[in-house]
C-alpha atoms as a PDB file:
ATOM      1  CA  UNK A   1     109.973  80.406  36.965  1.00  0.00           C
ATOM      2  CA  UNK A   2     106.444  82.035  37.120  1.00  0.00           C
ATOM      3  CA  UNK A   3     106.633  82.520  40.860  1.00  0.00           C
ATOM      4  CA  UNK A   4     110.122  84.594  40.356  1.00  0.00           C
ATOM      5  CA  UNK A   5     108.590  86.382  37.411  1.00  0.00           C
ATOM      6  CA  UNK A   6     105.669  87.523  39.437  1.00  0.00           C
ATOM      7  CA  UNK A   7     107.370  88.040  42.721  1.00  0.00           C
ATOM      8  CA  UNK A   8     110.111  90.247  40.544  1.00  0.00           C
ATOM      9  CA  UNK A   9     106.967  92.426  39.384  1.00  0.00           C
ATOM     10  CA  UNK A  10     105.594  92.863  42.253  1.00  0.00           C
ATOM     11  CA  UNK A  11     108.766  93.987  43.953  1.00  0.00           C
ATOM     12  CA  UNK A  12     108.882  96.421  40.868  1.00  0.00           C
ATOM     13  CA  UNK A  13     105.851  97.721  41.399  1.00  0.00           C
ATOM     14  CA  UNK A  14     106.312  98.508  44.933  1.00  0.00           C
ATOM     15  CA  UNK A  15     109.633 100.568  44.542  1.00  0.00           C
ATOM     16  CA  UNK A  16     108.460 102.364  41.280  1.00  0.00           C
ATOM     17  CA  UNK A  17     105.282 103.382  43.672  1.00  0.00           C
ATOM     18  CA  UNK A  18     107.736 104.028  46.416  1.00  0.00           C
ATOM     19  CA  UNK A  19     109.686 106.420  44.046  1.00  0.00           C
ATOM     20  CA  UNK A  20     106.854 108.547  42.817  1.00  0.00           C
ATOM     21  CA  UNK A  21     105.741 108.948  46.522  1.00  0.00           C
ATOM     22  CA  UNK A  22     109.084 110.313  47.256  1.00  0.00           C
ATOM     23  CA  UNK A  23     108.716 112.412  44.568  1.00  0.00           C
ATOM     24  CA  UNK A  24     105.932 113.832  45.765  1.00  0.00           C
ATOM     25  CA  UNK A  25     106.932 114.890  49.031  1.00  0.00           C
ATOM     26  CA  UNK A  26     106.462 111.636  50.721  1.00  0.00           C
ATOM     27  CA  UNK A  27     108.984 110.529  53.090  1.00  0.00           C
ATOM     28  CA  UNK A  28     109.559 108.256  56.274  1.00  0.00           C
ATOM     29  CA  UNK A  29     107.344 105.147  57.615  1.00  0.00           C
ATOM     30  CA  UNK A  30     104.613 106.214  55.815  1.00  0.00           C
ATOM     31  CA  UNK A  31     105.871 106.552  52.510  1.00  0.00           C
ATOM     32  CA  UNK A  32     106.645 102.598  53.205  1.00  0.00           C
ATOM     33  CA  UNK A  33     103.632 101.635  53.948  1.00  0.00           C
ATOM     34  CA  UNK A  34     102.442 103.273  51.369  1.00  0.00           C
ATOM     35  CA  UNK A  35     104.530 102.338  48.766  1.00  0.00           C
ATOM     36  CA  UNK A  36     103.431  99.236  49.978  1.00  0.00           C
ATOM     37  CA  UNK A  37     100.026  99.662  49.441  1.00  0.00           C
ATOM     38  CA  UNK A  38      99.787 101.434  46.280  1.00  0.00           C
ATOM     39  CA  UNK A  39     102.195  98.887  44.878  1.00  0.00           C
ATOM     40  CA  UNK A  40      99.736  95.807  46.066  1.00  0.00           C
ATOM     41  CA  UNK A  41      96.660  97.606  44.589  1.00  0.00           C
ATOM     42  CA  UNK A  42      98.726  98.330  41.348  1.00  0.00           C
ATOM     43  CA  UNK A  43     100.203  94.694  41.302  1.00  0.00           C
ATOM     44  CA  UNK A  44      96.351  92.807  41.552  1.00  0.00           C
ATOM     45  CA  UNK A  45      94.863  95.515  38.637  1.00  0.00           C
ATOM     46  CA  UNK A  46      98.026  94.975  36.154  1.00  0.00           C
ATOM     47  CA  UNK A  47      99.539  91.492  36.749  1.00  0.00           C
ATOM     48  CA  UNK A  48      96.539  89.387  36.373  1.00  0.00           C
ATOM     49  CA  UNK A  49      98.531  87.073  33.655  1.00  0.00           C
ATOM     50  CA  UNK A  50     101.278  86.492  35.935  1.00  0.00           C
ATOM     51  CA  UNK A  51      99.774  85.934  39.121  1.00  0.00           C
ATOM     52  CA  UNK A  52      97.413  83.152  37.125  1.00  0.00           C
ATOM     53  CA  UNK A  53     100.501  81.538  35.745  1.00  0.00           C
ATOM     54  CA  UNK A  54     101.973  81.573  39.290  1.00  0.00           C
ATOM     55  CA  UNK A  55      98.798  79.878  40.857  1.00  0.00           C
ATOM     56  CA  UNK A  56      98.727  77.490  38.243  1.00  0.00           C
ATOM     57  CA  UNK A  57     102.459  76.493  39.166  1.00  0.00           C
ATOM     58  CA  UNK A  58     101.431  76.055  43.070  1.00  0.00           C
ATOM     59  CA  UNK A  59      98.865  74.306  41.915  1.00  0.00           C
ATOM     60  CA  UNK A  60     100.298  72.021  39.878  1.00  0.00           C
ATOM     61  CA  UNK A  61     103.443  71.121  43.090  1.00  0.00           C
ATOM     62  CA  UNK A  62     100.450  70.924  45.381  1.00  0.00           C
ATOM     63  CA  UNK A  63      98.967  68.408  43.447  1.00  0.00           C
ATOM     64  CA  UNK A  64     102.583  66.539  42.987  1.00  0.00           C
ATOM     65  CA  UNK A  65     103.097  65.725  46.447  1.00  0.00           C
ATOM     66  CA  UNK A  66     102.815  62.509  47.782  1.00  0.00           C
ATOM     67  CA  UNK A  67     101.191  64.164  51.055  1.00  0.00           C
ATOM     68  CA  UNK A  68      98.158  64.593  49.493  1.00  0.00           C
ATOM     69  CA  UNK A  69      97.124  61.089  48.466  1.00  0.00           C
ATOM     70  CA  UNK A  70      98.156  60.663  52.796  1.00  0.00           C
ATOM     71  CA  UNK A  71      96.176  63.928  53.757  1.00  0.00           C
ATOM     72  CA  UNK A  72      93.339  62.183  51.760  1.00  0.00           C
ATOM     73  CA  UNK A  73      93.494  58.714  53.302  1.00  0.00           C
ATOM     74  CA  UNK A  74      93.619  60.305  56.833  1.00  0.00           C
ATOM     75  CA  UNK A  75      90.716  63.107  55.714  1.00  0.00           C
ATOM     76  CA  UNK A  76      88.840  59.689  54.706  1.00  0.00           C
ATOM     77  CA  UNK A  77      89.333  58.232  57.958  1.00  0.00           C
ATOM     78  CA  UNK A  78      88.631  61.459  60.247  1.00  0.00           C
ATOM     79  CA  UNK A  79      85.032  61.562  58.154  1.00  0.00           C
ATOM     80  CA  UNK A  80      84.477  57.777  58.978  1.00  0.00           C
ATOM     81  CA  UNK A  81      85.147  58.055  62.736  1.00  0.00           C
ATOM     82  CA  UNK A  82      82.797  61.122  62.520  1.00  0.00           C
ATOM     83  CA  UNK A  83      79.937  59.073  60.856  1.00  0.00           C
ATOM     84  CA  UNK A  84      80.696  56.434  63.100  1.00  0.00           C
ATOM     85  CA  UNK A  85      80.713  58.533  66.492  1.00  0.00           C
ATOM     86  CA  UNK A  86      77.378  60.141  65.305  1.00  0.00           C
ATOM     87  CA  UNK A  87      75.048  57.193  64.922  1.00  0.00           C
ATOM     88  CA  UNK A  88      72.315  56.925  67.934  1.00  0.00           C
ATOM     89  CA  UNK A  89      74.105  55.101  70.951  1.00  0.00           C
ATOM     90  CA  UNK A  90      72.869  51.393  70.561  1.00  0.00           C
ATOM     91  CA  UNK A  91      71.886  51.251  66.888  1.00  0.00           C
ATOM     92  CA  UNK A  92      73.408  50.759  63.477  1.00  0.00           C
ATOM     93  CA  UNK A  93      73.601  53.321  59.749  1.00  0.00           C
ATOM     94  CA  UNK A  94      69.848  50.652  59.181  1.00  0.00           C
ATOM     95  CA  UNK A  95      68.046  51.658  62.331  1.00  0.00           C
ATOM     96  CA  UNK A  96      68.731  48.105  63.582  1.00  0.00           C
ATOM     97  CA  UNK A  97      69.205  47.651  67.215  1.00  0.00           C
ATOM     98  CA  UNK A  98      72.898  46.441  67.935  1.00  0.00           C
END
């Protein structure tokens, strides 16, 4: 529900910039882009509650998935190979000859 909320805002702020650019005389591509732009720089200054609460929900489904615990098994075995494949050509992790 926090992702909605924010995206909603953000979509608010965007055509409430977008109307007072029209307002003033601003019309075409660029009063898109910069409806656009005013309504990004408006949205990180004034929705700093909602945008937390919407992190805080990706963060919490990123941490959910069952991909992760695999990502970190496979990240585990990537940095193992590495170790392994850096190690001096006929010696051990001790210094021992092989």
């Amino acid at each position: 529900m926090a992702l909605l909320v924010y995206t909603l805002l953000r979509m608010l702020l965007v055509v409430a910039a977008g109307g007072v650019l029209y307002l003033a005389g601003m019309r075409g591509l660029l009063l898109v882009v910069m409806a656009v732009v005013v309504g990004a720089m408006l949205s990180y200054l004034l929705l700093k509650g909602p945008r937390e609460r919407a992190a805080g929900t990706l963060q919490g489904l990123a941490e959910r998935r069952p991909e992760r615990e695999r990502a970190d098994a496979d990240a585990q075995a990537e940095d193992a190979a590495l170790d392994a494949s850096a190690e001096p050509e006929g010696q051990t992790e001790d210094g021992t000859e092989r």
